[in-house]
C-alpha atoms as a PDB file:
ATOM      1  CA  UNK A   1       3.025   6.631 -14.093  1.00  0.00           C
ATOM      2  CA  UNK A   2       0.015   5.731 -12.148  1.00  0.00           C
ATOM      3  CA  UNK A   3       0.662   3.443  -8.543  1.00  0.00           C
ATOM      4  CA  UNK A   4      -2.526   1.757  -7.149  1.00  0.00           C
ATOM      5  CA  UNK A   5      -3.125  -0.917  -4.733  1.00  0.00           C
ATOM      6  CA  UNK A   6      -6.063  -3.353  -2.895  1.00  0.00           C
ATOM      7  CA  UNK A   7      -6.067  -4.968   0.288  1.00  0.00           C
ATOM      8  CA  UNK A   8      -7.473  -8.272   0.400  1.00  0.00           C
ATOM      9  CA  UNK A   9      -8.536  -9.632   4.012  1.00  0.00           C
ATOM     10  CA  UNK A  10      -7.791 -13.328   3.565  1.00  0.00           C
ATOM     11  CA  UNK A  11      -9.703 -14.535   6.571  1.00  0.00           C
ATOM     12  CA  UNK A  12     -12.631 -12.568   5.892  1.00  0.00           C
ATOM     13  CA  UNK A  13     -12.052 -13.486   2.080  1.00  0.00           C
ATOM     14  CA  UNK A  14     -13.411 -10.113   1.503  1.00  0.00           C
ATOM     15  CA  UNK A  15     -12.033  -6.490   0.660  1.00  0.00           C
ATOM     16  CA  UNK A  16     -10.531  -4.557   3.208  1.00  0.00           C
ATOM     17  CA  UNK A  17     -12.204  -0.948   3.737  1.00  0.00           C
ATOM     18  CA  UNK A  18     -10.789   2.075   5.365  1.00  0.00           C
ATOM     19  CA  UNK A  19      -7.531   1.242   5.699  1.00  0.00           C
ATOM     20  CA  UNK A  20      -5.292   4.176   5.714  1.00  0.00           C
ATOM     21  CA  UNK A  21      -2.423   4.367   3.182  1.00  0.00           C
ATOM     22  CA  UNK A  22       0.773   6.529   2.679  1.00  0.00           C
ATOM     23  CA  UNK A  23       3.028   6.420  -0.248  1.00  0.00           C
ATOM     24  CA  UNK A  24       6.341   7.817   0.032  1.00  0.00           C
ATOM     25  CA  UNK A  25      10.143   7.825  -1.697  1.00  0.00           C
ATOM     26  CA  UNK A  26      13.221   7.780  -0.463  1.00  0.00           C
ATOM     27  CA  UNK A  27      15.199  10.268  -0.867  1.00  0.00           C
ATOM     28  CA  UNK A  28      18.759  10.936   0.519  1.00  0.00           C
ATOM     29  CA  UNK A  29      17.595  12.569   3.757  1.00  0.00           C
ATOM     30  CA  UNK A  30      14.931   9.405   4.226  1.00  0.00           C
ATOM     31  CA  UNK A  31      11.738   8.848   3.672  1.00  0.00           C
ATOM     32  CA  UNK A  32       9.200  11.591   2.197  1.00  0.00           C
ATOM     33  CA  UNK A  33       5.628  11.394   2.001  1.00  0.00           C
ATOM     34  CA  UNK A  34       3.745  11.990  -1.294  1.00  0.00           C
ATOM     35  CA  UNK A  35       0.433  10.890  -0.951  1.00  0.00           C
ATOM     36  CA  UNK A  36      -2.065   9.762   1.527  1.00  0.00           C
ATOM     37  CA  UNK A  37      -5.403   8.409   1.573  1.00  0.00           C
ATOM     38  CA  UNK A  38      -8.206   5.262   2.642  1.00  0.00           C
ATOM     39  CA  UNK A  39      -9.104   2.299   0.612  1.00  0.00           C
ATOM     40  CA  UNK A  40     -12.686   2.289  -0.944  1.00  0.00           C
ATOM     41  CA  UNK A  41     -15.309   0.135   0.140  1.00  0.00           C
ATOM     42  CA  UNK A  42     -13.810  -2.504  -2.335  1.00  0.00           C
ATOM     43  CA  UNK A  43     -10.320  -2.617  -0.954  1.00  0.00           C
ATOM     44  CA  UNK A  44      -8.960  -0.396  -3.746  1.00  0.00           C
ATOM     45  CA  UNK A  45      -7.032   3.061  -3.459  1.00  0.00           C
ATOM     46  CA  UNK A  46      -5.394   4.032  -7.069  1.00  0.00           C
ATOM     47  CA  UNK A  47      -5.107   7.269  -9.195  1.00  0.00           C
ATOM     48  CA  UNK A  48      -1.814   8.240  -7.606  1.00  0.00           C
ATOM     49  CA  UNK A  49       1.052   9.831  -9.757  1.00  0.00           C
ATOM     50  CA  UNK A  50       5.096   9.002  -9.467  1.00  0.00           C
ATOM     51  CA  UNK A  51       6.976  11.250 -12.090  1.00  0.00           C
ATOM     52  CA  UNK A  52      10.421   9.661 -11.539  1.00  0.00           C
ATOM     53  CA  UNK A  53      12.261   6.735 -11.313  1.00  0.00           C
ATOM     54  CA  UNK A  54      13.326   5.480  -7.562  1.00  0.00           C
ATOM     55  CA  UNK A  55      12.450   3.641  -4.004  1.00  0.00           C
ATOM     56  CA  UNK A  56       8.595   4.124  -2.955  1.00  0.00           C
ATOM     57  CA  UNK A  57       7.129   2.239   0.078  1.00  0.00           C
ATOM     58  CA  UNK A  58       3.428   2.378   0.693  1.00  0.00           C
ATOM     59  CA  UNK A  59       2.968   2.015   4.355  1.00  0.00           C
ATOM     60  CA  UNK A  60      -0.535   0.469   5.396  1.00  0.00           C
ATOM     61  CA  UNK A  61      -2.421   1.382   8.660  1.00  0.00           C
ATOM     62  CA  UNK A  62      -3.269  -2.154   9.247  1.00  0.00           C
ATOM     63  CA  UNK A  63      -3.690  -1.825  13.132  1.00  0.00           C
ATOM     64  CA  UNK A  64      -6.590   0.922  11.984  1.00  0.00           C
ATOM     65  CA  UNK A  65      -8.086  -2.341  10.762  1.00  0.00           C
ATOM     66  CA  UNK A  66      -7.955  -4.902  12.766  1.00  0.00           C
ATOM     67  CA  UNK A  67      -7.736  -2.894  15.827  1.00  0.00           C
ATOM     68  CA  UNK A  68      -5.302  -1.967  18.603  1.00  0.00           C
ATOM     69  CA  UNK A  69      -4.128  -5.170  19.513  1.00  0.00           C
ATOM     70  CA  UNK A  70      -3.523  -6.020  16.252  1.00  0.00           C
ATOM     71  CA  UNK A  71       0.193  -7.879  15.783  1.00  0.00           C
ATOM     72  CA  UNK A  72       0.877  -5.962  12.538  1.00  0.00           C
ATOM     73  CA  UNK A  73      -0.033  -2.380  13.478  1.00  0.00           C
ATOM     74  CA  UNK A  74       1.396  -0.859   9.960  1.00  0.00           C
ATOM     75  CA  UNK A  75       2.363  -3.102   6.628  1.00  0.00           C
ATOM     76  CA  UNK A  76       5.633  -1.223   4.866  1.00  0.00           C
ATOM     77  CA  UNK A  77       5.897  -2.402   1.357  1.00  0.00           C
ATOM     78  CA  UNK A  78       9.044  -0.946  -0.575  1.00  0.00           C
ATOM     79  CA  UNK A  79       9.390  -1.172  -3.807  1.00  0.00           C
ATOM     80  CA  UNK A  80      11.404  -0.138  -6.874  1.00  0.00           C
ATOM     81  CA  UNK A  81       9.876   1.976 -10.361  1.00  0.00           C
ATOM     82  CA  UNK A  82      12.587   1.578 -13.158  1.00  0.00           C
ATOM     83  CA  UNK A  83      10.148   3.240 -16.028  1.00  0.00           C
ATOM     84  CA  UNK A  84       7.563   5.987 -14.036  1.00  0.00           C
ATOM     85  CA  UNK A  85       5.933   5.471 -17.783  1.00  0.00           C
ATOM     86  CA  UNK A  86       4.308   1.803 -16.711  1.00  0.00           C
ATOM     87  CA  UNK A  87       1.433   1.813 -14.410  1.00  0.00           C
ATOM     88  CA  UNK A  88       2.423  -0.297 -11.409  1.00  0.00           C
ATOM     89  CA  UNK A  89      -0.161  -1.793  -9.041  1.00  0.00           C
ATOM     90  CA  UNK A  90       1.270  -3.351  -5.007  1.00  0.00           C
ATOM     91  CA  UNK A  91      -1.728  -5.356  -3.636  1.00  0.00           C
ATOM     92  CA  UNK A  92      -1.589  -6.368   0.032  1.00  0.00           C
ATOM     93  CA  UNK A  93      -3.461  -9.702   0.922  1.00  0.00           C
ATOM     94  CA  UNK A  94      -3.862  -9.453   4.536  1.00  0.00           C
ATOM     95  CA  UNK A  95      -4.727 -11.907   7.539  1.00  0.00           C
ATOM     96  CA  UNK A  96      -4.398 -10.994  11.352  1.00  0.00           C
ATOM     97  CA  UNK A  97      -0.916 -13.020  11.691  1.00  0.00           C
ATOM     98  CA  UNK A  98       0.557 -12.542   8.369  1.00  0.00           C
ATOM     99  CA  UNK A  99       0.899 -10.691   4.770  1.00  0.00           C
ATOM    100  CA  UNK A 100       2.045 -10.900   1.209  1.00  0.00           C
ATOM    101  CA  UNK A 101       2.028  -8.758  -1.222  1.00  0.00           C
ATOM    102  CA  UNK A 102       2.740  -9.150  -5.546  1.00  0.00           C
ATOM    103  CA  UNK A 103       3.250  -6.635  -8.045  1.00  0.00           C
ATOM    104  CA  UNK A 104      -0.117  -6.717  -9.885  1.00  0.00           C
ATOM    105  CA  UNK A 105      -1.779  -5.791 -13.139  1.00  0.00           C
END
């Protein structure tokens, strides 16, 4: 299965660059990260690999972004993959004083 994901500022109405990104799964001892990396100059960060079904959370460095007084320093977006065959795509659309997030195409 493939995992990617964008970030969308919504006040800007632009991409959001540079934003550091961990994916991780739960396991029975907590949380273990898998992956790590920054989102492109178009918001995007993709090519990532999940072999098994499970809990992943992508945790966003959203405070990198808007900057250390931001009110959301990190974004933790948990989510469940029932068939690691599909490709599966968690977008984050972002403001300074909110977020929501979809699963995508």
């Amino acid at each position: 299965m493939s995992l990617s994901t964008h970030i969308l500022d919504t006040t800007a109405g632009r991409p959001a660059p540079d934003v550091p990104v961990r994916l991780e799964a739960r396991t029975e001892g907590g949380w273990q990260a898998l992956a790590d990396g920054c989102t492109d100059a178009d918001g995007r960060l993709g090519g990532w690999g999940v072999e098994a079904p499970g809990v992943y959370r992508l945790v966003f460095g959203t405070g990198d972004y808007h900057g250390p007084d931001a009110f959301y320093p990190e974004v933790v977006v948990a989510f469940r993959i029932t068939d690691p065959g599909e490709h599966h795509h968690v977008p984050l659309l972002l403001s300074p004083f909110g977020y929501s997030t979809y699963r995508g195409s």
